[in-house]
C-alpha atoms as a PDB file:
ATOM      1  CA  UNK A   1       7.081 -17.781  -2.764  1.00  0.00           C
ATOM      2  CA  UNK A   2       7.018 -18.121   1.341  1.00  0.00           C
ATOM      3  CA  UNK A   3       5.475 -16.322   3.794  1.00  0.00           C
ATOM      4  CA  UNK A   4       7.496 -15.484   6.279  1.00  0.00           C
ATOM      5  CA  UNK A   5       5.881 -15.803  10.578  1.00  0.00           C
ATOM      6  CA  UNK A   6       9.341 -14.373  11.827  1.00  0.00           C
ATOM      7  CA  UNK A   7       7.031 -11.491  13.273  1.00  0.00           C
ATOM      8  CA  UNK A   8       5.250 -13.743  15.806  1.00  0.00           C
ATOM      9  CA  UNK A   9       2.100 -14.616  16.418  1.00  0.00           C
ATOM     10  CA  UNK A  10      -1.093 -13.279  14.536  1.00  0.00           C
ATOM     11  CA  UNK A  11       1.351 -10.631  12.179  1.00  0.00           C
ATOM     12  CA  UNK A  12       2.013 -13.139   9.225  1.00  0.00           C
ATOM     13  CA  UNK A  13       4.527 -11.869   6.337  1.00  0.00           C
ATOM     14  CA  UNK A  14       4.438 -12.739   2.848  1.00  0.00           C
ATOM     15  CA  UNK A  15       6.828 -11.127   0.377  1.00  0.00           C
ATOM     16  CA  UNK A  16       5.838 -10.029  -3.365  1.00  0.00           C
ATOM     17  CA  UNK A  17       6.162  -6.177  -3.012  1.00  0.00           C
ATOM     18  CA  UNK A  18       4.130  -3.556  -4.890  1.00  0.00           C
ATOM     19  CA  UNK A  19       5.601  -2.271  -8.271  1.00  0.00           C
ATOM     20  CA  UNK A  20       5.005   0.449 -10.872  1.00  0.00           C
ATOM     21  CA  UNK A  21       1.498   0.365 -12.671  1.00  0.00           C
ATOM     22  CA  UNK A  22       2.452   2.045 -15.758  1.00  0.00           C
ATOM     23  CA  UNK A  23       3.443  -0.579 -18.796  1.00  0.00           C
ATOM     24  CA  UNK A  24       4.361   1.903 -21.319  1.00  0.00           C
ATOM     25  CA  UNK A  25       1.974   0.596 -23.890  1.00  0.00           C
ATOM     26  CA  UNK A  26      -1.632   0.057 -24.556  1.00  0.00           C
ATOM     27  CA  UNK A  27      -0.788  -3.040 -26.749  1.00  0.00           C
ATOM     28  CA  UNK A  28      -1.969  -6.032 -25.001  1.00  0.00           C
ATOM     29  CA  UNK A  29      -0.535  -9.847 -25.237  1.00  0.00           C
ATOM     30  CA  UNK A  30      -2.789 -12.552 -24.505  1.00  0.00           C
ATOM     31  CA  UNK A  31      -2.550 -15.692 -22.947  1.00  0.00           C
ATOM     32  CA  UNK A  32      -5.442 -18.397 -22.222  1.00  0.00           C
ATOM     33  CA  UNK A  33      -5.067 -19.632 -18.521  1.00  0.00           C
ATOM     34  CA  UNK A  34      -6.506 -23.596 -18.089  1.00  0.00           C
ATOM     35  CA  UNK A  35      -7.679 -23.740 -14.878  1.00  0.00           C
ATOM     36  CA  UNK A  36      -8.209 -27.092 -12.600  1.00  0.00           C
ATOM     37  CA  UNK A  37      -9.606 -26.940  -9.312  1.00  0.00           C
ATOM     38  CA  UNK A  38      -9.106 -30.341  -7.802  1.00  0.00           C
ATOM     39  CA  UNK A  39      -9.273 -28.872  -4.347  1.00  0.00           C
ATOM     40  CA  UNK A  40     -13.087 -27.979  -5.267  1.00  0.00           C
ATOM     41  CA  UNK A  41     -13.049 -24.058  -3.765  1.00  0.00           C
ATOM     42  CA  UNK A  42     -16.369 -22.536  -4.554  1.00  0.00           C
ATOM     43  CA  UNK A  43     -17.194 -20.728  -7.716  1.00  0.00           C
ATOM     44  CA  UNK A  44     -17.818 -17.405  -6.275  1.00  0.00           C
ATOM     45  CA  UNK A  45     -14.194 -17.450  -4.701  1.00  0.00           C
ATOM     46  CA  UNK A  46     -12.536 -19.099  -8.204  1.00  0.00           C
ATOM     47  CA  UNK A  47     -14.426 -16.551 -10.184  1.00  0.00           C
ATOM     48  CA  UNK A  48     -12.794 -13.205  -7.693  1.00  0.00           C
ATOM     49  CA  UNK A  49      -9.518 -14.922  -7.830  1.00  0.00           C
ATOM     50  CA  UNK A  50      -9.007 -15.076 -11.396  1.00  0.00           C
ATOM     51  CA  UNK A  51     -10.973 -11.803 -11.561  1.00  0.00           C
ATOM     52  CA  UNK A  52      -7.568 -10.592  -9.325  1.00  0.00           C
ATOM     53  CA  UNK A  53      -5.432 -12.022 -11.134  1.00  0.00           C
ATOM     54  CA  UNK A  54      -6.301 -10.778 -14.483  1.00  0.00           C
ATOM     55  CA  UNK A  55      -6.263  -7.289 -13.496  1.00  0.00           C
ATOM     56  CA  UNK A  56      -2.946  -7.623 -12.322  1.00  0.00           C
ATOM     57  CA  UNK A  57      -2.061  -9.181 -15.745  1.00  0.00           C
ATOM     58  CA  UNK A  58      -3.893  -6.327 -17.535  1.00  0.00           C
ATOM     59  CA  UNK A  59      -2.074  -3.468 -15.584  1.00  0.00           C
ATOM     60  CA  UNK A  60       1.039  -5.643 -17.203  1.00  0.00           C
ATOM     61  CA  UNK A  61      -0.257  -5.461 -20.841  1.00  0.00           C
ATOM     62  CA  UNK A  62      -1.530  -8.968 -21.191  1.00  0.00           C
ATOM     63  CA  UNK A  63      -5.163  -9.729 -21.324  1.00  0.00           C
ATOM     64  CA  UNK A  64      -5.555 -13.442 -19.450  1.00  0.00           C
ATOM     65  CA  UNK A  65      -8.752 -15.974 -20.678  1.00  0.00           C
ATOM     66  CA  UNK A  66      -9.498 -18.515 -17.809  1.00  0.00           C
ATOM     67  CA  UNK A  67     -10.758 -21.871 -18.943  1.00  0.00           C
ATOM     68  CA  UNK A  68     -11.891 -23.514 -15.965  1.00  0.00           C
ATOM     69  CA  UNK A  69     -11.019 -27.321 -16.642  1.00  0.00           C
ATOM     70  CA  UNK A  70     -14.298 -29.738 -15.341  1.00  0.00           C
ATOM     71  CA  UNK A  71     -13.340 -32.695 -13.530  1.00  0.00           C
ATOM     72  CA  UNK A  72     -13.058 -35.949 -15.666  1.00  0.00           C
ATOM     73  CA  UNK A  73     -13.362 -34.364 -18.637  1.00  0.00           C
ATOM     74  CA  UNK A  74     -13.471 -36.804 -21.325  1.00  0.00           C
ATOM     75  CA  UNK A  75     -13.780 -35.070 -24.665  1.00  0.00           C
ATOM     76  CA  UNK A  76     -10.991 -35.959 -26.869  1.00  0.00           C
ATOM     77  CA  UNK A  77     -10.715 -32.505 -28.473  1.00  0.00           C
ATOM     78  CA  UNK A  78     -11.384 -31.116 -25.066  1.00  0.00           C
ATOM     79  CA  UNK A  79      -8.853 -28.070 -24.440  1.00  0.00           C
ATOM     80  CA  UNK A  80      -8.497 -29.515 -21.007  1.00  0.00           C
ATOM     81  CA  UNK A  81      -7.126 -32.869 -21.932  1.00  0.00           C
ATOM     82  CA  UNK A  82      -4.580 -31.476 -24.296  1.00  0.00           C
ATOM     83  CA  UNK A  83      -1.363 -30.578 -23.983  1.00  0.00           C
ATOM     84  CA  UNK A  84      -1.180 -26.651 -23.821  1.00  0.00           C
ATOM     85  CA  UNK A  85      -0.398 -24.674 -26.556  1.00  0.00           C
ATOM     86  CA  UNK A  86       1.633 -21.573 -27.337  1.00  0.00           C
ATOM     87  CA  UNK A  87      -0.084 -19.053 -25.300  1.00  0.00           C
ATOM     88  CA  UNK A  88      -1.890 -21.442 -22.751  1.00  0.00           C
ATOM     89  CA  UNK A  89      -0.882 -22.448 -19.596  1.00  0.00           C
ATOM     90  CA  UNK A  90      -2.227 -24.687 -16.472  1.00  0.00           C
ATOM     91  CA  UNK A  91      -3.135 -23.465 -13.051  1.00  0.00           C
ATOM     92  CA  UNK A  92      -3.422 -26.744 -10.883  1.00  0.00           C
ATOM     93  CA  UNK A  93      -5.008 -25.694  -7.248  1.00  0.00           C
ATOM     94  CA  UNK A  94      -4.713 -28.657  -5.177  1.00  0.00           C
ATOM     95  CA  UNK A  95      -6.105 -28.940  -1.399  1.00  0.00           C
ATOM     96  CA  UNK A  96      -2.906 -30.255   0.196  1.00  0.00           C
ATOM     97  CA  UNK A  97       1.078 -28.896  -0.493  1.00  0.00           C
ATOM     98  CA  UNK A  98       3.362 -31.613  -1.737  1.00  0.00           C
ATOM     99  CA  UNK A  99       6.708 -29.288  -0.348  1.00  0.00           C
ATOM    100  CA  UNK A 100       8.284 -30.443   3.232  1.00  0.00           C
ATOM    101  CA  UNK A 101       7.772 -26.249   4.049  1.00  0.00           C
ATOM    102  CA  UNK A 102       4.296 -25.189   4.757  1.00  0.00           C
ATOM    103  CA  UNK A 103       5.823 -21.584   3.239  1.00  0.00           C
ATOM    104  CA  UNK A 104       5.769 -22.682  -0.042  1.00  0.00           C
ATOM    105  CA  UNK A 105       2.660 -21.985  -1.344  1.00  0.00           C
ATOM    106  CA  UNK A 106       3.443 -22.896  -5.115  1.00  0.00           C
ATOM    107  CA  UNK A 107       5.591 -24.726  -7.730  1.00  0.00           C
ATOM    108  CA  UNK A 108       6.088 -23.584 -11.327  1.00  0.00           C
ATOM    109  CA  UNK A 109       7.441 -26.225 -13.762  1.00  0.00           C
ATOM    110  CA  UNK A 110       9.876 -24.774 -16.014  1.00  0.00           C
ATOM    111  CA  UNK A 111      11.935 -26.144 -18.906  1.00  0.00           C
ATOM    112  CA  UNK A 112      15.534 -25.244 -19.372  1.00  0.00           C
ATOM    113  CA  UNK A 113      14.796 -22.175 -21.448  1.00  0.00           C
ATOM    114  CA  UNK A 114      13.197 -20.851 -18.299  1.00  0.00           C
ATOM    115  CA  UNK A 115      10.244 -21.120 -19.871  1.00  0.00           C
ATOM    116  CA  UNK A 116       6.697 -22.881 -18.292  1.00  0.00           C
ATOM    117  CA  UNK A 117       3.052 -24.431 -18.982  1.00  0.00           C
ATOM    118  CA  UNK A 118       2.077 -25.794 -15.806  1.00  0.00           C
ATOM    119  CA  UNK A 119       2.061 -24.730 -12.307  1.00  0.00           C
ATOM    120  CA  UNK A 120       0.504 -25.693  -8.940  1.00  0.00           C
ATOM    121  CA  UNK A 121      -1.108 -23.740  -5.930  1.00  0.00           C
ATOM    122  CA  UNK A 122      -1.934 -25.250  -2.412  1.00  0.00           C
ATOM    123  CA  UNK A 123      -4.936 -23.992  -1.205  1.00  0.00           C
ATOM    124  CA  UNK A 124      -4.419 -25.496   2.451  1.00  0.00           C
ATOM    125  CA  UNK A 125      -1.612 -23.353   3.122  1.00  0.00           C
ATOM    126  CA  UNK A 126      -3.710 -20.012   1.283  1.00  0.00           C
ATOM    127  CA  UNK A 127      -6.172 -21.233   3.882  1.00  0.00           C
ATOM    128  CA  UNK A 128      -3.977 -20.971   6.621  1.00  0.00           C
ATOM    129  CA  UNK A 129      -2.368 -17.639   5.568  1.00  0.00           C
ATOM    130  CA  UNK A 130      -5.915 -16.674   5.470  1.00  0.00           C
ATOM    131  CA  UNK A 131      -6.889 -17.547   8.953  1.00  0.00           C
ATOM    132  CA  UNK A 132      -3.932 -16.021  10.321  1.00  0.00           C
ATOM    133  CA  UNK A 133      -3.457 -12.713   8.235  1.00  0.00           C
ATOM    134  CA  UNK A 134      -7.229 -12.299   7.744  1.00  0.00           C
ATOM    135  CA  UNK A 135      -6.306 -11.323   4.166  1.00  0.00           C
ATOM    136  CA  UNK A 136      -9.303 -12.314   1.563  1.00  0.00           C
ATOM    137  CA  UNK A 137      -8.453 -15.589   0.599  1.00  0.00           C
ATOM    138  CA  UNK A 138      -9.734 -14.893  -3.165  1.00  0.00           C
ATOM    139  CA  UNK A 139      -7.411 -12.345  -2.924  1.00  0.00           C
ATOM    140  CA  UNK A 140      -4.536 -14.380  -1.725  1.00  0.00           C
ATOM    141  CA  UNK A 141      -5.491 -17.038  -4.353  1.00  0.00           C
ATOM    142  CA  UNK A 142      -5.315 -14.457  -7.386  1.00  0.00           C
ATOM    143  CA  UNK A 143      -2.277 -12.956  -6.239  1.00  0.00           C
ATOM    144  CA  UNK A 144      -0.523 -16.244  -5.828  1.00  0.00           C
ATOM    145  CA  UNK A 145      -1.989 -17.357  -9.084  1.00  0.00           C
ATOM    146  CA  UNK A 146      -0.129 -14.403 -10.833  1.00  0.00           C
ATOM    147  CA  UNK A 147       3.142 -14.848  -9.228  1.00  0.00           C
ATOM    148  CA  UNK A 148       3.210 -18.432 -10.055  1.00  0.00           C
ATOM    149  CA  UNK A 149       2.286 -17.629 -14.062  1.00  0.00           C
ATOM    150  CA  UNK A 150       4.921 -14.802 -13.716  1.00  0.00           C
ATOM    151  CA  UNK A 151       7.457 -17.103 -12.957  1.00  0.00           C
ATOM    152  CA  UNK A 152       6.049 -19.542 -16.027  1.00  0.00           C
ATOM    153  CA  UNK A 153       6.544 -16.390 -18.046  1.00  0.00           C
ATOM    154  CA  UNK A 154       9.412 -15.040 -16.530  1.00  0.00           C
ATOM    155  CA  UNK A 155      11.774 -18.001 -15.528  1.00  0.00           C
ATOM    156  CA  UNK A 156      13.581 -19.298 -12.932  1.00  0.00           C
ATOM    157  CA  UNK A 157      15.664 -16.180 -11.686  1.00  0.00           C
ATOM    158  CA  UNK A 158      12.502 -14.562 -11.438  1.00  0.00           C
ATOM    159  CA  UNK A 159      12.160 -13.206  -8.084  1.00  0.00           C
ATOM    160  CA  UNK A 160      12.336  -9.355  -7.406  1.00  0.00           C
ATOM    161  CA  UNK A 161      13.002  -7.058  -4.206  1.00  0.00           C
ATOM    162  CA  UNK A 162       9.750  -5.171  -5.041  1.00  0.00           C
ATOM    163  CA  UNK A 163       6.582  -5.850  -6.505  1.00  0.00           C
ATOM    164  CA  UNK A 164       4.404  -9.145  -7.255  1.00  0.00           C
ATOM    165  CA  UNK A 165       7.314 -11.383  -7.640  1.00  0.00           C
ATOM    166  CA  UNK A 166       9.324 -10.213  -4.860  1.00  0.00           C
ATOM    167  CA  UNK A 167      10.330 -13.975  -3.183  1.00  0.00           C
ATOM    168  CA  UNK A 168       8.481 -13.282   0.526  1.00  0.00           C
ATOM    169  CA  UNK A 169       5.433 -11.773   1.707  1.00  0.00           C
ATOM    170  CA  UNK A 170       5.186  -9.736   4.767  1.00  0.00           C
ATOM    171  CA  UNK A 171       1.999  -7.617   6.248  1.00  0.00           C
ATOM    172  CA  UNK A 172       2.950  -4.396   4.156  1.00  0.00           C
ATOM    173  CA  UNK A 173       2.492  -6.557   0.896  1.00  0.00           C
ATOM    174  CA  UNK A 174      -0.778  -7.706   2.248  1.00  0.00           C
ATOM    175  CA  UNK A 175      -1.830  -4.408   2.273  1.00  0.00           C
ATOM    176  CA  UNK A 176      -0.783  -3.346  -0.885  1.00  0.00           C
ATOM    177  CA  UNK A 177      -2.697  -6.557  -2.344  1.00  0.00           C
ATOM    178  CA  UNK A 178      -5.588  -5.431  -0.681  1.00  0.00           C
ATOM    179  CA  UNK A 179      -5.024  -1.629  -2.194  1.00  0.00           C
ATOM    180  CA  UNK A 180      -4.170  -3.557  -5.275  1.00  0.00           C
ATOM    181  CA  UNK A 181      -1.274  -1.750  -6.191  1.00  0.00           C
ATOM    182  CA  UNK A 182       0.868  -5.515  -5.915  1.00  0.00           C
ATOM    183  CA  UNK A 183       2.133  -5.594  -9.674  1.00  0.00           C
ATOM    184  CA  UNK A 184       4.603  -6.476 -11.739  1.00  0.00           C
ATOM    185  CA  UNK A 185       7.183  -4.036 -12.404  1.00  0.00           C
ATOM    186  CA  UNK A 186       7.281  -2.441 -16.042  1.00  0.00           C
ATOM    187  CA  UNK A 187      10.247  -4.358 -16.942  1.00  0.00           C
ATOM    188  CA  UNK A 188       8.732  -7.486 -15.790  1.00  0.00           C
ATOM    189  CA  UNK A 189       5.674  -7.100 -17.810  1.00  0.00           C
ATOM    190  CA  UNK A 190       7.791  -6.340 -21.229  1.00  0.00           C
ATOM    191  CA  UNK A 191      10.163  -9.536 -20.960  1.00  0.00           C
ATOM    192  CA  UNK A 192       6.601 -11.390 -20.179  1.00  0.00           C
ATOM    193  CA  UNK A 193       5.361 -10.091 -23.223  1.00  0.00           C
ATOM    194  CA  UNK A 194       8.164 -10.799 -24.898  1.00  0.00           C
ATOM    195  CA  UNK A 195       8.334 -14.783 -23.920  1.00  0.00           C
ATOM    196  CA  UNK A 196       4.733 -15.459 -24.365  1.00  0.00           C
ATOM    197  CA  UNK A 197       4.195 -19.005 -26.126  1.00  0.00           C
ATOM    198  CA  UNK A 198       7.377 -20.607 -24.227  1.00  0.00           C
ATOM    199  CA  UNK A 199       7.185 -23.865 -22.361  1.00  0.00           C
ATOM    200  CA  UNK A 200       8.985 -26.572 -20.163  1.00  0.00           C
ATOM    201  CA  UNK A 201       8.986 -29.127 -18.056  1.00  0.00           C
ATOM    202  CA  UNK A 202      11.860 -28.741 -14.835  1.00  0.00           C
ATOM    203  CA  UNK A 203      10.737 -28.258 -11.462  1.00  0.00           C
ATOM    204  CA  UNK A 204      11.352 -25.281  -9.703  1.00  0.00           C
ATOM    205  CA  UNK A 205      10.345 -24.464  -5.840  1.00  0.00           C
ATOM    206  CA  UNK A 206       8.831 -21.107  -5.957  1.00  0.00           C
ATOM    207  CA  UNK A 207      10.202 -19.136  -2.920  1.00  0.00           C
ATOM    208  CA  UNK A 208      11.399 -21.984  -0.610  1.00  0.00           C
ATOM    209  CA  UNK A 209      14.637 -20.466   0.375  1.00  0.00           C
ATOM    210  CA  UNK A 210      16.566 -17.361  -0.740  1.00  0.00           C
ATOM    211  CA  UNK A 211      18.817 -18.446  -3.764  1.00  0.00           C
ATOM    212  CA  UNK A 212      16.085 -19.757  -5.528  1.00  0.00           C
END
């Protein structure tokens, strides 16, 4: 996912556009999110942002536990040191982005299935999108936090035109974040619930350029 500054100055654009709420079914999946925060944001924003993200995981049908990972943990049996099983997988906020486009705000490692455990998030650039959108950046972290485990869940073609996965973000999808009406689309949310428990290990740049 990118955001997109072809508006100029002060009107920043991210794309993941808002999709229906309705699932279709009051059956929830579940899926147990590790979380490690090696770019040491405070609690009170980590705690909104997965807050955010779950509910956009609920309106889907799937109910989300967050493990958050403590640094250097050493336990052997530790859930955190092992490697994630069929309905876990790892959100890995760093401080700095590791892409040559400051866009790019994530990466989701997939396997050739389509299917993914582990993802990152770069908090410098939700920082900046922050500063210059004046979007919350718990908000912005949550959101991006969902679109990166929707395209763990979801694959590599996973991009949309509308809704939470949509591949850019401009100021109207701001504002629907901030309505929170940014979802996945029902049939996004039933082929997520479907691939629950899948896994991988390709890299795939989430939103760098369109094709992706």
């Amino acid at each position: 996912m990118e955001f997109d500054r072809r508006c100029g100055v002060g009107s920043l654009v991210i794309v993941l556009l808002w999709g229906n709420m309705a699932v279709g079914s009051n059956r929830h999946s579940e899926i147990t999110v590790l979380v490690n925060n090696s770019a040491g944001i405070s609690e009170p924003v980590l705690n909104h942002a997965e807050g955010e993200a779950a509910r956009i995981f609920r309106a889907a049908g799937i109910d989300v536990v967050w493990v958050d990972c403590p640094r250097g943990a050493t336990l052997a049996d530790d859930r955190c040191r092992r490697v994630p099983g069929p309905n876990e997988f790892v959100v890995h906020i760093v401080a700095n982005g590791t892409t040559s486009s400051d866009r790019v705000f994530g990466l989701a490692f997939l396997g050739q299935d389509g299917a993914g455990k582990y993802s990152d998030i770069f908090y410098d650039r939700v920082e900046q999108a922050h500063r210059e959108s004046g979007a919350d950046v718990s908000s912005l972290v949550g959101t991006v936090a969902a679109h990166e485990l929707g395209h763990l869940l979801l694959g590599s073609h996973a991009h949309s035109y509308k809704g939470i996965m949509a591949r850019a973000w401009n100021a109207e999808i701001l504002r629907d974040m901030e309505m929170g009406i940014l979802l996945f689309t029902p049939d996004q949310a039933s082929r997520m619930r479907a691939r629950i428990g899948g896994g991988g290990m390709t890299l795939v740049r989430v939103g760098a350029s369109a094709g992706n």
